[in-house]
C-alpha atoms as a PDB file:
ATOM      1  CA  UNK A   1      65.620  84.048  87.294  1.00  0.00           C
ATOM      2  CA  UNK A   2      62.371  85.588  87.450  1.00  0.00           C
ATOM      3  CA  UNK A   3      62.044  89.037  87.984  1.00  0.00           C
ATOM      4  CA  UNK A   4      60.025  89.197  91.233  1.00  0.00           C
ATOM      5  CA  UNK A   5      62.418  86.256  92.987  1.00  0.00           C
ATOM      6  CA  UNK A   6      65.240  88.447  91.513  1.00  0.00           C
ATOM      7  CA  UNK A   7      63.979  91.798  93.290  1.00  0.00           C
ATOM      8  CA  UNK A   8      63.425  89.638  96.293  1.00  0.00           C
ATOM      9  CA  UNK A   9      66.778  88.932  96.366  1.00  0.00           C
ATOM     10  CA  UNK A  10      68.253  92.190  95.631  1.00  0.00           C
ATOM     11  CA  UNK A  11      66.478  93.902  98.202  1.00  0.00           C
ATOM     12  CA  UNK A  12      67.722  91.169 100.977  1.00  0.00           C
ATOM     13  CA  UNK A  13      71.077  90.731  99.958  1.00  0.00           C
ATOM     14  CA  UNK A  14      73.044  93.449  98.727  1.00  0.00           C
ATOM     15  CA  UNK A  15      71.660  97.059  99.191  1.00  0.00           C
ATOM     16  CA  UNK A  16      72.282 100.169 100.940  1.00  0.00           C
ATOM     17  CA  UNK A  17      69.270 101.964 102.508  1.00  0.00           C
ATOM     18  CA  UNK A  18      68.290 105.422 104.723  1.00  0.00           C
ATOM     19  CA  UNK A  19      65.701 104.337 107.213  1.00  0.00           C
ATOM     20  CA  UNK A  20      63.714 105.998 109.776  1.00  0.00           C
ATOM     21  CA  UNK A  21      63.715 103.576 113.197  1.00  0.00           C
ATOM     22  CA  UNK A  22      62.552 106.140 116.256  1.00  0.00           C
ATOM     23  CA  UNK A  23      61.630 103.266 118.404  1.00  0.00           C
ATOM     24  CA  UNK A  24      64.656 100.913 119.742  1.00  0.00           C
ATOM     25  CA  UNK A  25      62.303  98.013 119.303  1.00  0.00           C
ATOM     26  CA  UNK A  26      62.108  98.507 115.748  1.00  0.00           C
ATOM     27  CA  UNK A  27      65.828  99.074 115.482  1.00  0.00           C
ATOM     28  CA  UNK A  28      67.101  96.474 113.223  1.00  0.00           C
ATOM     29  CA  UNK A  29      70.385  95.402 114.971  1.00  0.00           C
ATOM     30  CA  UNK A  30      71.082  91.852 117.580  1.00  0.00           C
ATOM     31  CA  UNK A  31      72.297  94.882 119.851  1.00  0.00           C
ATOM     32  CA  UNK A  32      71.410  98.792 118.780  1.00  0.00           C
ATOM     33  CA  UNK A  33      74.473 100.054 120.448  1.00  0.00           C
ATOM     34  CA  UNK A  34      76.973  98.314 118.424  1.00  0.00           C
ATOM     35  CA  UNK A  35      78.307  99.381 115.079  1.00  0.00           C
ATOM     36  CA  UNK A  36      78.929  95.525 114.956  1.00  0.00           C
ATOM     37  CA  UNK A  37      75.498  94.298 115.436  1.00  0.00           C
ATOM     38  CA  UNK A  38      76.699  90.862 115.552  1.00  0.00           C
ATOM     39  CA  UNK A  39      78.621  87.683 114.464  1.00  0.00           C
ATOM     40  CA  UNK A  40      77.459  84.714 112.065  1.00  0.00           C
ATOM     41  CA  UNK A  41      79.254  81.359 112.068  1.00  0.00           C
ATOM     42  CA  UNK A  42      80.486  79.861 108.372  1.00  0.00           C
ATOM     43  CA  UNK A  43      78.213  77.483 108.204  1.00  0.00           C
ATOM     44  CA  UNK A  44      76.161  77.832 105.243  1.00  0.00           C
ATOM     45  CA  UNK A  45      76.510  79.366 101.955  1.00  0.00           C
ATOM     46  CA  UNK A  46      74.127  80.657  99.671  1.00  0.00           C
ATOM     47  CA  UNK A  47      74.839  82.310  95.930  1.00  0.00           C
ATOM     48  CA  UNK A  48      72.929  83.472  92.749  1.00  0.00           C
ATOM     49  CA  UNK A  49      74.422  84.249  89.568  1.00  0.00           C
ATOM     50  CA  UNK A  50      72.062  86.677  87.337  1.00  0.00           C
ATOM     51  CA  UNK A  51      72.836  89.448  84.300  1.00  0.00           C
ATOM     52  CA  UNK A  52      73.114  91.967  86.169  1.00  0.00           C
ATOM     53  CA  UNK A  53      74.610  95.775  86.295  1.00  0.00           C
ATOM     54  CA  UNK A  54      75.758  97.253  89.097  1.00  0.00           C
ATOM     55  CA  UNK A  55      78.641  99.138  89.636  1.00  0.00           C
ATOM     56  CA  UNK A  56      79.891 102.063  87.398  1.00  0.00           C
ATOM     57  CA  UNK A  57      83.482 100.782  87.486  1.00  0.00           C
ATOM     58  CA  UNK A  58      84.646 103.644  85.976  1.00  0.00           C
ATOM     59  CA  UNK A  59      84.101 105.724  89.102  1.00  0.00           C
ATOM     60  CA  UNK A  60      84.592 103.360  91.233  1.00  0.00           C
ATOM     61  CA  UNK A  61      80.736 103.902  92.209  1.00  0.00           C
ATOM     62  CA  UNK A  62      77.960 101.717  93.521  1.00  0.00           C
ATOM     63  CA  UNK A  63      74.778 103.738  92.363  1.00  0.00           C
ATOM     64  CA  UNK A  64      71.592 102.220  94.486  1.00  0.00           C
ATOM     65  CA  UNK A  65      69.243 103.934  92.434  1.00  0.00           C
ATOM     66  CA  UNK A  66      69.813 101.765  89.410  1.00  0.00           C
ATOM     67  CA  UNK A  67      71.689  99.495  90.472  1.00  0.00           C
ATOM     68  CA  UNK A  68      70.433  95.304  89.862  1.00  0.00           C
ATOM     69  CA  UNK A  69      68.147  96.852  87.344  1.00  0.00           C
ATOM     70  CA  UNK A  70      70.085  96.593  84.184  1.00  0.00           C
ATOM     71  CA  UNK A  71      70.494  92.919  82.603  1.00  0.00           C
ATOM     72  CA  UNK A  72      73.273  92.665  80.512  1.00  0.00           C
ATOM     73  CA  UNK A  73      74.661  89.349  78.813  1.00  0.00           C
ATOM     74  CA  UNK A  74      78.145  89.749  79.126  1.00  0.00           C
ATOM     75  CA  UNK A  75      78.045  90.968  82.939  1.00  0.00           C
ATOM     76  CA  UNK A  76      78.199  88.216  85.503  1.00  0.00           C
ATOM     77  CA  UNK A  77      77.215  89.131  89.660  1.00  0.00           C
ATOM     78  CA  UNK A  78      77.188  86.636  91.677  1.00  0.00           C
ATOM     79  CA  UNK A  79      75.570  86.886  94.958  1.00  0.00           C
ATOM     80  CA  UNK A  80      76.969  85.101  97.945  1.00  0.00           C
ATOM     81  CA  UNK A  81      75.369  84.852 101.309  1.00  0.00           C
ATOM     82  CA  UNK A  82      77.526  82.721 104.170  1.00  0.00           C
ATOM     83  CA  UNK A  83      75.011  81.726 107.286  1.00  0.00           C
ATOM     84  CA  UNK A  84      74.452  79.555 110.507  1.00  0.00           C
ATOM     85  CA  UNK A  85      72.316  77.801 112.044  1.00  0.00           C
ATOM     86  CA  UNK A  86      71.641  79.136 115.160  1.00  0.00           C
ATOM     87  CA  UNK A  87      67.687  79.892 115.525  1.00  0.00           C
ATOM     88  CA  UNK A  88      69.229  82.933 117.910  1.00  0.00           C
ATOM     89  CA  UNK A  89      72.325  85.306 117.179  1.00  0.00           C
ATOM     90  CA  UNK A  90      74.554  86.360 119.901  1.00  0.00           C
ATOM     91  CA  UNK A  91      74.364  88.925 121.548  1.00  0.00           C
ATOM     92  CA  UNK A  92      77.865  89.820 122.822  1.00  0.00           C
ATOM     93  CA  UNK A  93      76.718  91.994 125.667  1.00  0.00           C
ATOM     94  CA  UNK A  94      74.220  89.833 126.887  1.00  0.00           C
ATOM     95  CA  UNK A  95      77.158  87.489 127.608  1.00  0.00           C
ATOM     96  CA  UNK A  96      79.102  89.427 129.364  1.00  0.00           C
ATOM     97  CA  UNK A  97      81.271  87.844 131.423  1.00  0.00           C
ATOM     98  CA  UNK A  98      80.498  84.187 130.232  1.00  0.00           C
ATOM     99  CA  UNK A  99      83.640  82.324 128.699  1.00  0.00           C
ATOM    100  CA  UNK A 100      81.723  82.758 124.753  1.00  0.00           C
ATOM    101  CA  UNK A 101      82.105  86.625 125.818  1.00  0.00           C
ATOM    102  CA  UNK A 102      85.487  86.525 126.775  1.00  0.00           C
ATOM    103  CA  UNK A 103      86.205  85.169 123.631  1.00  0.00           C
ATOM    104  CA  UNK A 104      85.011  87.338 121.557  1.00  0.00           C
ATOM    105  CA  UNK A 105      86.625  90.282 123.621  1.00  0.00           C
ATOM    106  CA  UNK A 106      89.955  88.696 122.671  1.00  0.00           C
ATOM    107  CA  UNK A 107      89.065  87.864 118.838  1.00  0.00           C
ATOM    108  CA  UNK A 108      88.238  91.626 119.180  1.00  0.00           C
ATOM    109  CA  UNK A 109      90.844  93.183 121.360  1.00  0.00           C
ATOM    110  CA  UNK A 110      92.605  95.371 118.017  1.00  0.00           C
ATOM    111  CA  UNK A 111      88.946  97.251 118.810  1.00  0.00           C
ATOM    112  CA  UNK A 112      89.234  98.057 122.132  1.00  0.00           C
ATOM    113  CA  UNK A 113      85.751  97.525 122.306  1.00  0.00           C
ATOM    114  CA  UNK A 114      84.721 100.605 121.105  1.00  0.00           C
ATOM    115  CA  UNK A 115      82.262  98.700 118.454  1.00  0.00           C
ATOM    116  CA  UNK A 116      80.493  97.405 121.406  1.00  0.00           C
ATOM    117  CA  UNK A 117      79.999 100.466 123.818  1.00  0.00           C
ATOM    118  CA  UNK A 118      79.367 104.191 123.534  1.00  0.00           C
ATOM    119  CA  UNK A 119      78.240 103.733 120.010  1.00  0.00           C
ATOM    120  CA  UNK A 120      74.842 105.318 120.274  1.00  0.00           C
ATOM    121  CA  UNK A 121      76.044 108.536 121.074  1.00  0.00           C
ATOM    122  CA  UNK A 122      77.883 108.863 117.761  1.00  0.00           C
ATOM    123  CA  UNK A 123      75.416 108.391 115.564  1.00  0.00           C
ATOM    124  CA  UNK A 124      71.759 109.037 115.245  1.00  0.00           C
ATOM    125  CA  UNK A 125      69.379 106.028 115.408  1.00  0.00           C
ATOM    126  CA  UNK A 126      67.409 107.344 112.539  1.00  0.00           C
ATOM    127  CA  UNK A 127      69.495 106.591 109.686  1.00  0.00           C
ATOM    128  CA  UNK A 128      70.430 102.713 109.597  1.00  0.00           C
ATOM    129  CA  UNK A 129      73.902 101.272 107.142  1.00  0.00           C
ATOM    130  CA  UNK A 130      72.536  98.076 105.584  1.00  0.00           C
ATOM    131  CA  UNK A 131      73.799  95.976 103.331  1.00  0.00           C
ATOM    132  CA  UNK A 132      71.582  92.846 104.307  1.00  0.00           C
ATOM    133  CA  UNK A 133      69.993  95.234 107.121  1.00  0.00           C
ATOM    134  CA  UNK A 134      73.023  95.713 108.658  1.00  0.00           C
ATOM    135  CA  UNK A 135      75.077  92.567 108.152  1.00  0.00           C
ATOM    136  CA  UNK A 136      76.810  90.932 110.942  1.00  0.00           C
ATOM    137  CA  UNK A 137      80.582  90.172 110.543  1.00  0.00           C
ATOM    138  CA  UNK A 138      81.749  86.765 110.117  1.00  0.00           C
ATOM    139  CA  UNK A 139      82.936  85.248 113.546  1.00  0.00           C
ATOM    140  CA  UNK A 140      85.888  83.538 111.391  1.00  0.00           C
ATOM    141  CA  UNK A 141      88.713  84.926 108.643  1.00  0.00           C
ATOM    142  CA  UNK A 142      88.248  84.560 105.114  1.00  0.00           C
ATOM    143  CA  UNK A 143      91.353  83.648 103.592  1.00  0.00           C
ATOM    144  CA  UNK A 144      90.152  82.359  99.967  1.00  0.00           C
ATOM    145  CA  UNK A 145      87.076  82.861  98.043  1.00  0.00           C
ATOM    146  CA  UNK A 146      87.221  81.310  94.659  1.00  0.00           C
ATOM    147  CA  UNK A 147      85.252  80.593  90.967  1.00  0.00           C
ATOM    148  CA  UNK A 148      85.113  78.009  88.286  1.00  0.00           C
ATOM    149  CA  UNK A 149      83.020  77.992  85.860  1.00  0.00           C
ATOM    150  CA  UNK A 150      81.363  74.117  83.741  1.00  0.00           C
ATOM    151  CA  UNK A 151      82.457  76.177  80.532  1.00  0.00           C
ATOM    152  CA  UNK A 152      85.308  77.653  79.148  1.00  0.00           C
ATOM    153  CA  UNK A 153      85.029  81.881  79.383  1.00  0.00           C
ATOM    154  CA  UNK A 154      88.050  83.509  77.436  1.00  0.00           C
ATOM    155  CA  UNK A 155      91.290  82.037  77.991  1.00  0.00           C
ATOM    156  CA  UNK A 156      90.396  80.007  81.032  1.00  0.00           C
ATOM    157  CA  UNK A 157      89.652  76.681  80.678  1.00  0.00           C
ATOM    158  CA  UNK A 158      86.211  74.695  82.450  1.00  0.00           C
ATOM    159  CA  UNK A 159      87.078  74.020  85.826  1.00  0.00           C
ATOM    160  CA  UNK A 160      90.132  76.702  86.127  1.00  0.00           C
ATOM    161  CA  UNK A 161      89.707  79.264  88.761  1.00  0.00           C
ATOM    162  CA  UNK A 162      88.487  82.503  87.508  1.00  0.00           C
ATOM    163  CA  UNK A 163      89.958  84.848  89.968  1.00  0.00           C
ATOM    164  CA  UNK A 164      91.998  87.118  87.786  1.00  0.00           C
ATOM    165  CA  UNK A 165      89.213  88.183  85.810  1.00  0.00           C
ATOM    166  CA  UNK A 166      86.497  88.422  88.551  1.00  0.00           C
ATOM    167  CA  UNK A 167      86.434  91.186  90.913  1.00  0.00           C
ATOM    168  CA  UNK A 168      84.530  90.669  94.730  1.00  0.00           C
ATOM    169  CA  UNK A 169      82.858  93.224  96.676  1.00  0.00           C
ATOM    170  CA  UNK A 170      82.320  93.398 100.514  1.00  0.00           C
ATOM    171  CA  UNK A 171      81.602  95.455 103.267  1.00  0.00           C
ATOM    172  CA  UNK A 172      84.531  95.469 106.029  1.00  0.00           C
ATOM    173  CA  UNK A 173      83.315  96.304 108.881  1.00  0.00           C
ATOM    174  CA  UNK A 174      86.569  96.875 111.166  1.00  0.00           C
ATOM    175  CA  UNK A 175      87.852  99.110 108.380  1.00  0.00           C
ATOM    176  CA  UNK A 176      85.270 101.322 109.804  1.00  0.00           C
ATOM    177  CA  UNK A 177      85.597 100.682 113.456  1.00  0.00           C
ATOM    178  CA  UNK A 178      89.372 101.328 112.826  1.00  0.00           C
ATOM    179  CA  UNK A 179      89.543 104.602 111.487  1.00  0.00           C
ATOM    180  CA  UNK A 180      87.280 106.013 114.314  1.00  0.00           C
ATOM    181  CA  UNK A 181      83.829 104.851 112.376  1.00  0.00           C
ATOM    182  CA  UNK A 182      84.690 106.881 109.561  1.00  0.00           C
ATOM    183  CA  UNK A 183      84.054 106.104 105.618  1.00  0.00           C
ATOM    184  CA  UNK A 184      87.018 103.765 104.784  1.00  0.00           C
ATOM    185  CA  UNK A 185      88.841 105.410 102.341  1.00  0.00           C
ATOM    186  CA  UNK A 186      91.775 103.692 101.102  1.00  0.00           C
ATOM    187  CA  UNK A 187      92.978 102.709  97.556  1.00  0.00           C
ATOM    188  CA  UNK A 188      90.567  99.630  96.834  1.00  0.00           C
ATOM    189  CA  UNK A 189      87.211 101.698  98.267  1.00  0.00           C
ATOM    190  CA  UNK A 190      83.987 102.457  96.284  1.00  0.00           C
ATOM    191  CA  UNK A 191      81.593 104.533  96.787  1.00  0.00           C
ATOM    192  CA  UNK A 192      77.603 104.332  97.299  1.00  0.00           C
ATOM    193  CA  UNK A 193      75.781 107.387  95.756  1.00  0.00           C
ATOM    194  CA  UNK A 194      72.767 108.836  98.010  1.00  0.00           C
ATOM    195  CA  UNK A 195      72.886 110.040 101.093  1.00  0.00           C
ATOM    196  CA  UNK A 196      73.872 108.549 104.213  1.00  0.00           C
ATOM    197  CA  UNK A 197      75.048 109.767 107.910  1.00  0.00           C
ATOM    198  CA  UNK A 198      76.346 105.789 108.620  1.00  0.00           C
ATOM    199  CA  UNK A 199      79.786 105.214 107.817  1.00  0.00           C
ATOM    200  CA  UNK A 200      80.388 102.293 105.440  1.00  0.00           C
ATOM    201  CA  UNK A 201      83.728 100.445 104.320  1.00  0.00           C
ATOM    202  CA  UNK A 202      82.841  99.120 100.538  1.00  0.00           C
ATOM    203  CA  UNK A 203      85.711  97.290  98.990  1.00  0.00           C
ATOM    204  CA  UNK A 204      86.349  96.034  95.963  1.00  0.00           C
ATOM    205  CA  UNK A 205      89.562  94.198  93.953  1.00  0.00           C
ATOM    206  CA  UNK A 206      89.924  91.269  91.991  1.00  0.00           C
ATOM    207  CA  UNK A 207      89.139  87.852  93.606  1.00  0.00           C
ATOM    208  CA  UNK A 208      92.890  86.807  93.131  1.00  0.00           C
ATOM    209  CA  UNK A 209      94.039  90.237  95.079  1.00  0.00           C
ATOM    210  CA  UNK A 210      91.219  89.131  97.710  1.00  0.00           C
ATOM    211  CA  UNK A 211      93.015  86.111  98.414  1.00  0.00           C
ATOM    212  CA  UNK A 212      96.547  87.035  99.268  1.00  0.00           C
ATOM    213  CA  UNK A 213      95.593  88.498 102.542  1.00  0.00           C
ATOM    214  CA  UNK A 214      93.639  87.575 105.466  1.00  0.00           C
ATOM    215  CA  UNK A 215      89.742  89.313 106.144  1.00  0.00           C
ATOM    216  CA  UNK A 216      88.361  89.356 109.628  1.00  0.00           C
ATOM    217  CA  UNK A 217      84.988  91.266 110.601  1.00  0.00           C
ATOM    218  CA  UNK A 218      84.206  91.129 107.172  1.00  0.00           C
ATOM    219  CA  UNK A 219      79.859  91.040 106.576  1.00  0.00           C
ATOM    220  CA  UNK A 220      78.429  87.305 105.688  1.00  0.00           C
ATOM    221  CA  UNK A 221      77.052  89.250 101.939  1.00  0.00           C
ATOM    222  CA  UNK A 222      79.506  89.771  99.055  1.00  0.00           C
ATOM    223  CA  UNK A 223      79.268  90.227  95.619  1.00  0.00           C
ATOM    224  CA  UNK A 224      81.461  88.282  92.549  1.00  0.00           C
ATOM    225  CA  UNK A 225      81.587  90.859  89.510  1.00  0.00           C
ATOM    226  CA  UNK A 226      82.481  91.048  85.976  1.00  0.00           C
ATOM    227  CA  UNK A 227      81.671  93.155  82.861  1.00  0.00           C
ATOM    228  CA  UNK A 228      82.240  92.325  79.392  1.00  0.00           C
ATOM    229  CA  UNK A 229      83.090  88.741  79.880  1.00  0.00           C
ATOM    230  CA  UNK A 230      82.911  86.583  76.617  1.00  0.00           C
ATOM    231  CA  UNK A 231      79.772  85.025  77.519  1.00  0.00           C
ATOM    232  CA  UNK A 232      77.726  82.965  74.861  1.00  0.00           C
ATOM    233  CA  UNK A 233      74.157  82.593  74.895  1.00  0.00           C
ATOM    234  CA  UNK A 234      74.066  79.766  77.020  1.00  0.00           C
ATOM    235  CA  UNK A 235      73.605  78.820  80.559  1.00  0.00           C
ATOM    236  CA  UNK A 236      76.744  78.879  82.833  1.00  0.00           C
ATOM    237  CA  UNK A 237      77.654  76.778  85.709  1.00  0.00           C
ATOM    238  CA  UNK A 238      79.699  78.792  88.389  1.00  0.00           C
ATOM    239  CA  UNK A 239      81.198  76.636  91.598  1.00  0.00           C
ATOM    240  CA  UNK A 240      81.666  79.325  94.319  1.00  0.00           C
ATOM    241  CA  UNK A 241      84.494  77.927  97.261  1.00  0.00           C
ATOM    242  CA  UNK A 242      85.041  79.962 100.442  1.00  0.00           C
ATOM    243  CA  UNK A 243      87.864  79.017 103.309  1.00  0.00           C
ATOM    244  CA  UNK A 244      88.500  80.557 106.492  1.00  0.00           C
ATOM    245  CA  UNK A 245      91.770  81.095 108.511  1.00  0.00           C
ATOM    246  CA  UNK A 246      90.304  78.398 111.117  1.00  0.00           C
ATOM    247  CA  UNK A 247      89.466  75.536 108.696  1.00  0.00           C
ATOM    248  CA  UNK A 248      86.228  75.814 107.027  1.00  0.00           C
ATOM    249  CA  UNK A 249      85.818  75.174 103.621  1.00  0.00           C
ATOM    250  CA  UNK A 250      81.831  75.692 102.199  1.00  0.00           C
ATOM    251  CA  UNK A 251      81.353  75.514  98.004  1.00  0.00           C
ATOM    252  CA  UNK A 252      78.039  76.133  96.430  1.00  0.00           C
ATOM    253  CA  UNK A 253      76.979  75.899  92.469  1.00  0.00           C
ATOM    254  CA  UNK A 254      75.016  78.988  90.981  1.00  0.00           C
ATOM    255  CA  UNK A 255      73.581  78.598  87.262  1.00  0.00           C
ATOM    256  CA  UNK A 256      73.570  81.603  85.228  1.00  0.00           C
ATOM    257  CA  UNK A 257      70.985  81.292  82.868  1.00  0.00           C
ATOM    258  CA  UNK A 258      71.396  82.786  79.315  1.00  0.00           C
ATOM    259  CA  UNK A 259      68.933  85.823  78.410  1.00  0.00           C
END
């Protein structure tokens, strides 16, 4: 990929930012009062596979100052982006009271609706959590993600799912809500160096781990990873499949080319 598409899509996909918004208008959120700023319907999905670096595993540590900066050949990220096609997003509150509103209140009833009201007085409008500028949720439950590859990589065979060696990131978004918007903490989070008064819920485990539970409210970005894979110089052929709880099934190819 070429690096100016590949910055493009770094800065619109997967990133976590401080920004300065003093005027509601400018506010980017469907409704500025909501730590959920919204819900997308699986619809579409969109992935890239590149080279790239960006987690110091180690630490368990997402650094945004270098990270999707460092190519590496044996380090796979795949980006995946799930959309609709509405030209307009809901807006729950705007609905209030309509039967698509009612719905939502009882998708979201384990909230008590505190991710819809009284938000603004928690938290300053001048720093903004965005990963995809904030995401909105997913208005159904991932229950499977999963990756083959056209080629053979280590001990699994062309066409095998890779989800053993593969780890996924995402952001969960009712982690947050349900710890009292605090920074989700538990075994499988990782961290985002810089600065940052939004709390964020960054999770990461391997894709097969992903899959043996049930993910509602989680954002419509996440992130396939791998380091030191036994990757030849060649280009790679990954088939990304994602289901949901109510029936959806959406697969998309993403070529990673060889350096």
């Amino acid at each position: 990929m070429k690096t100016r598409n590949l910055l493009a899509v770094l800065a619109s996909a997967f990133m976590l930012t401080a920004c300065n918004n003093e005027s509601p208008d400018t506010y980017p959120n469907w409704y500025p009062d909501s730590y959920i700023i919204g819900f997308e319907g699986v619809e579409n999905l969109d992935a890239s596979a590149l080279h790239l670096k960006f987690f110091n595993l180690e630490n368990k540590t997402m650094d945004i100052a270098v990270a999707g900066k460092q190519e590496l050949p044996t380090t796979l990220s795949i980006i995946g982006n799930i959309t609709d096609n509405a030209t307009t997003k809901v807006d729950f509150l705007a609905k209030e009271g309509t039967e698509q509103a009612a719905a939502y209140k009882e998708k979201t009833a384990a909230l008590n609706d505190v991710s819809f009201k009284g938000f603004d007085s928690m938290f300053s409008r001048d720093y903004v959590f965005t990963f995809n500028g904030r995401s909105p949720v997913l208005d159904e439950s991932v229950v499977e993600i999963s990756v083959t590859c056209d080629k053979t990589i280590g001990a699994v065979q062309a066409g095998k799912k890779l989800n053993d060696i593969l780890m996924i990131f995402y952001e969960d978004q009712l982690a947050v809500v349900s710890s009292g918007y605090r920074n989700y903490a538990g075994a499988d989070a990782y961290k985002v160096s810089g600065t940052t008064k939004f709390p964020y819920a960054l999770r990461g485990c391997k894709l097969s781990e992903f899959n043996s539970a049930e993910h509602p409210f989680i954002s419509n970005t996440f992130l396939i990873y791998a380091e030191n894979l036994p990757l030849a110089s060649e280009d790679y052929t990954f088939t990304i499949t994602v289901k949901t709880k109510e029936g959806t099934s959406l697969q998309k190819d993403a070529t990673l080319e060889a350096l």
